[in-house]
N, C-alpha and C. Protein backbone atom coordinates (compact mmCIF):
# COMPACT_ATOMS: atom_id res chain seq x y z
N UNK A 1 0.85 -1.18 0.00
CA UNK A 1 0.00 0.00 0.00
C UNK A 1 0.89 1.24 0.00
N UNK A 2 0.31 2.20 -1.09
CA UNK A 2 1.24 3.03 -1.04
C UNK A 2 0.09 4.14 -0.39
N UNK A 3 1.57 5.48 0.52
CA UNK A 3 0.41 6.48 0.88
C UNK A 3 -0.29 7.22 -0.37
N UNK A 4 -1.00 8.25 -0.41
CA UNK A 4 -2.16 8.80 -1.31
C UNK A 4 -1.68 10.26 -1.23
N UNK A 5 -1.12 11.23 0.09
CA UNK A 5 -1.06 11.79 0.05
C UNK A 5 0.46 12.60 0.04
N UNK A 6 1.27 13.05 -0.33
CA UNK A 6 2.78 12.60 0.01
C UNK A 6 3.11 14.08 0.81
N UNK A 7 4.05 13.68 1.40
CA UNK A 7 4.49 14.44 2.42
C UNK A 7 5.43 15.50 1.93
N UNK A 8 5.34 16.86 2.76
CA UNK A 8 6.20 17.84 2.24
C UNK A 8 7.34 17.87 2.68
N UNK A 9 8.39 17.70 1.68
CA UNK A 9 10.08 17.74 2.31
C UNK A 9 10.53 19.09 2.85
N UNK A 10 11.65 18.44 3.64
CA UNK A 10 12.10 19.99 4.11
C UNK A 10 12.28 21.17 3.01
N UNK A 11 13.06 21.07 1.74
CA UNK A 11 13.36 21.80 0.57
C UNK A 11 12.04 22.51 0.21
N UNK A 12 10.54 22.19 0.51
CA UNK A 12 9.51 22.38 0.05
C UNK A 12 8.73 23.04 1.28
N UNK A 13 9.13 23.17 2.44
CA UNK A 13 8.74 23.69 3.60
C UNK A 13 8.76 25.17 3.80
N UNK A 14 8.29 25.62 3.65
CA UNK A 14 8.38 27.19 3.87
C UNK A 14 7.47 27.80 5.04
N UNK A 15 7.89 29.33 5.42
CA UNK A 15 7.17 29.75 6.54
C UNK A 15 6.96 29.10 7.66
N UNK A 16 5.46 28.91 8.26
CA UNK A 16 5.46 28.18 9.55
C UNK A 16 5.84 26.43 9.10
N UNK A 17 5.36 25.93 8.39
CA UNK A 17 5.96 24.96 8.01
C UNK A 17 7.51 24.13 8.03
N UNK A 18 7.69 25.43 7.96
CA UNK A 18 9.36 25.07 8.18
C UNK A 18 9.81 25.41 9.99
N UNK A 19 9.19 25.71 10.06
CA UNK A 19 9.54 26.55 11.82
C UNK A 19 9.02 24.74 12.68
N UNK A 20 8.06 24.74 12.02
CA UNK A 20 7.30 22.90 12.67
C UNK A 20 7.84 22.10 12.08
N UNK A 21 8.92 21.39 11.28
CA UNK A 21 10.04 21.02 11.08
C UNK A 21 11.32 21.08 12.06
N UNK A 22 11.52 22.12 12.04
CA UNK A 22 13.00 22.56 13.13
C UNK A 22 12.56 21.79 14.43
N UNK A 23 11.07 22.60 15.07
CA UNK A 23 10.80 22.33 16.00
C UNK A 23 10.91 20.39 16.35
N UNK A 24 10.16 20.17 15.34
CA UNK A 24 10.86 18.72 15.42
C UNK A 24 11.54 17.81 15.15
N UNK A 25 12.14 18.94 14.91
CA UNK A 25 13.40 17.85 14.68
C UNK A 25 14.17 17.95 16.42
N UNK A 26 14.19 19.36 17.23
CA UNK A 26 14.87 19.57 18.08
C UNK A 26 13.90 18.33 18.85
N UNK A 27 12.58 18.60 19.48
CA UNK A 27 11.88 17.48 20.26
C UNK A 27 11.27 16.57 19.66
N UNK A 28 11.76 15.93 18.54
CA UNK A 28 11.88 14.41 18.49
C UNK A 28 13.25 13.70 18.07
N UNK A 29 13.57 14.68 17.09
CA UNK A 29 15.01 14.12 16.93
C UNK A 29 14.79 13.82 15.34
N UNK A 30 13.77 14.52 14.60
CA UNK A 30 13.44 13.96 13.43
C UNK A 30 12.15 14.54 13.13
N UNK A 31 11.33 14.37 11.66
CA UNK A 31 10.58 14.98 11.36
C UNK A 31 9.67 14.13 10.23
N UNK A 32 9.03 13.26 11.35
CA UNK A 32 7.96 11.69 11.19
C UNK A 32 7.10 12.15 9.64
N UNK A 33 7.01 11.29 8.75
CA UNK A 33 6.34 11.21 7.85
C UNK A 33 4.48 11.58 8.19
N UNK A 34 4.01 11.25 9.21
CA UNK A 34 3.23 11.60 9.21
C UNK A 34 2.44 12.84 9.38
N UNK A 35 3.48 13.51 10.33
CA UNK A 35 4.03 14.94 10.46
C UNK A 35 4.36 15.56 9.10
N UNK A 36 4.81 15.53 8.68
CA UNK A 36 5.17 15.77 7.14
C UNK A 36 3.87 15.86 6.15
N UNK A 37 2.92 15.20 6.51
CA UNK A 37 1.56 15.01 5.33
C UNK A 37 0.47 15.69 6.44
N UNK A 38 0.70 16.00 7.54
CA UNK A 38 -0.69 17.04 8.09
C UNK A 38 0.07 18.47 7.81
N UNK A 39 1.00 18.45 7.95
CA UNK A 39 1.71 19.86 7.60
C UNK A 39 0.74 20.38 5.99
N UNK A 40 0.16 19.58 5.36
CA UNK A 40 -0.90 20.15 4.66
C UNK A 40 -1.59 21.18 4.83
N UNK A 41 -1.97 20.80 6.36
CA UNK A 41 -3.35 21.65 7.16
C UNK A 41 -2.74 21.82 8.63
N UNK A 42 -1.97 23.10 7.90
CA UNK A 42 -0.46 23.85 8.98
C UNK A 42 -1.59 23.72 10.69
N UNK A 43 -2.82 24.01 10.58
CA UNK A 43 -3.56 23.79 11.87
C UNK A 43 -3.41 22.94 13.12
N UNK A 44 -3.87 21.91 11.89
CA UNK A 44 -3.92 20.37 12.58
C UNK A 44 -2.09 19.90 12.97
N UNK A 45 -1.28 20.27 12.18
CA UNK A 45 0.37 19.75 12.20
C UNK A 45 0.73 20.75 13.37
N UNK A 46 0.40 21.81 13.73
CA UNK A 46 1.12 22.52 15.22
C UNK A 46 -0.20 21.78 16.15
N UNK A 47 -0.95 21.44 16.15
CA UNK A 47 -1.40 20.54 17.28
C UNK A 47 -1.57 18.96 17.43
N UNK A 48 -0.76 18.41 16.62
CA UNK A 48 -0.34 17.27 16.46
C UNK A 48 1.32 16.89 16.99
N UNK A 49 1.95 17.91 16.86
CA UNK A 49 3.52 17.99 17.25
C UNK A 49 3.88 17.96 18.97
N UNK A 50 3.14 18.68 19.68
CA UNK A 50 3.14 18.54 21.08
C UNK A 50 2.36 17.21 21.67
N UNK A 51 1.51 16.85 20.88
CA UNK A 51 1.27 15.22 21.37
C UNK A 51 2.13 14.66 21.09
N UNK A 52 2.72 14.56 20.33
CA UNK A 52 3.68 13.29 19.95
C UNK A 52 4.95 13.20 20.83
N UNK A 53 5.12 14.79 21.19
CA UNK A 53 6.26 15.00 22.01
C UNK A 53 6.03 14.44 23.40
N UNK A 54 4.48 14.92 23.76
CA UNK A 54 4.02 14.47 25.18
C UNK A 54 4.20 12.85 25.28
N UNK A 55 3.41 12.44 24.11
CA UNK A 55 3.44 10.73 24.32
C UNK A 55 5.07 10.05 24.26
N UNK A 56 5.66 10.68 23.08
CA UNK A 56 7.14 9.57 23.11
C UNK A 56 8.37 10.48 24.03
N UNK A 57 8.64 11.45 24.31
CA UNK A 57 9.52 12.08 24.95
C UNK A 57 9.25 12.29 26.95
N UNK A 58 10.49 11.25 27.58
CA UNK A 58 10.16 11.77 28.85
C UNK A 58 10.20 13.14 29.25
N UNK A 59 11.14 13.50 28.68
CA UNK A 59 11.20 15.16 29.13
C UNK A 59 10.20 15.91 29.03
N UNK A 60 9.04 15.79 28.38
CA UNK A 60 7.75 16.09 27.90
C UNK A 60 6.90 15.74 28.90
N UNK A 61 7.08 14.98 29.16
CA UNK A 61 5.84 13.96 30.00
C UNK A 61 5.32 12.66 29.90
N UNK A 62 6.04 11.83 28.99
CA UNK A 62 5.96 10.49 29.00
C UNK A 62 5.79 9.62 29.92
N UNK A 63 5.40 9.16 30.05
CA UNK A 63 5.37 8.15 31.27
C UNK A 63 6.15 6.51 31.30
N UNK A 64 5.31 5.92 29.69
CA UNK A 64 5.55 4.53 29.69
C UNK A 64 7.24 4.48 28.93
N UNK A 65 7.68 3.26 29.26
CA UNK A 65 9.17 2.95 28.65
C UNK A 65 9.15 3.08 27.04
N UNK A 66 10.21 3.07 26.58
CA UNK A 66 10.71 2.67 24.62
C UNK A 66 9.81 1.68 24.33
N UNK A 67 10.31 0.52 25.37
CA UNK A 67 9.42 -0.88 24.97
C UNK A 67 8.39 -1.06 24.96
N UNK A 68 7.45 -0.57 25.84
CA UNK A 68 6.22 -0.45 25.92
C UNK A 68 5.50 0.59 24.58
N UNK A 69 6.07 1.63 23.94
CA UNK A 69 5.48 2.61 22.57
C UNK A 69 5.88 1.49 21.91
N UNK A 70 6.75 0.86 21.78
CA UNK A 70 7.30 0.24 21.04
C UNK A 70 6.28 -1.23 20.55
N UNK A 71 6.07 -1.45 21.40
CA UNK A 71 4.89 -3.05 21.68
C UNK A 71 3.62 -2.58 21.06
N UNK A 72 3.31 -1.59 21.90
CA UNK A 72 1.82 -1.08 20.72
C UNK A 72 2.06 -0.42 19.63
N UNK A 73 2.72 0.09 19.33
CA UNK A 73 3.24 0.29 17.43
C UNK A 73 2.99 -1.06 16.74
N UNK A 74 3.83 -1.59 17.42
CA UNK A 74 3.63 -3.40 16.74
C UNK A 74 2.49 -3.96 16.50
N UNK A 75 2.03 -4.00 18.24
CA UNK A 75 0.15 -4.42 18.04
C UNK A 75 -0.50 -4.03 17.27
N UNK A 76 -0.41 -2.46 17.39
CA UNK A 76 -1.61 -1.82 16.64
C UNK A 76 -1.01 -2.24 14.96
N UNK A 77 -0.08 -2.38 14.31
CA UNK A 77 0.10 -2.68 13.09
C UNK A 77 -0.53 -3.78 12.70
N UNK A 78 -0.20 -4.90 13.83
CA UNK A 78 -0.48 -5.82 13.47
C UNK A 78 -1.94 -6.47 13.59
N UNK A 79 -2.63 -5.70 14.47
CA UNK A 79 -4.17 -5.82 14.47
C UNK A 79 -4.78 -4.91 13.09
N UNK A 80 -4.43 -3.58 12.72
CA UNK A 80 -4.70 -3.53 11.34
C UNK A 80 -3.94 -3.97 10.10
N UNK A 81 -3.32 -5.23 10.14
CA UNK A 81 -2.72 -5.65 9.04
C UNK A 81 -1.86 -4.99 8.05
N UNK A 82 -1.18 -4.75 8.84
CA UNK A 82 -0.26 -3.10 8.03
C UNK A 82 1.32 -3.67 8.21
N UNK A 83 1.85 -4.29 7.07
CA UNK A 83 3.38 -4.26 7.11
C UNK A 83 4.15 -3.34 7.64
N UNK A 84 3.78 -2.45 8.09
CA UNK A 84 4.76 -1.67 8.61
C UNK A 84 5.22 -1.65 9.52
């Protein structure tokens, strides 16, 4: 399955777009594909970026371990049948 909608690269990022890039790259360490394709709807991508930080970053407020995000990534793939 391929995605439908494709994601905007950094080279193609401009304005706030690019500012929500930096930003995550500093608090995640990177700048997630999926992040990349709401940046569509600049709205929804600055309130999507502080969850992600909250859920996977302790410094944020994380709670559960690597292994544990890690286990339900898996599950959840693997309960919707998703190679990924």
């Amino acid at each position: 399955m391929t995605q439908r909608i494709r994601g905007i690269t950094d080279e193609e990022a401009s304005g706030p777009t690019k500012d929500l890039f930096e930003a995550s790259n500093i608090l995640l360490g990177r700048t997630a594909n999926l992040q990349r394709i709401l940046s569509h709807s600049p709205l929804v991508a600055r309130w999507f970026l502080p969850l992600v930080a909250a859920v996977r970053q302790p410094a944020a407020g994380a709670l559960c371990s690597v292994r544990l995000r890690n286990l339900a990534c898996l599950k959840t793939s693997t309960v919707n049948d998703c190679n990924y």
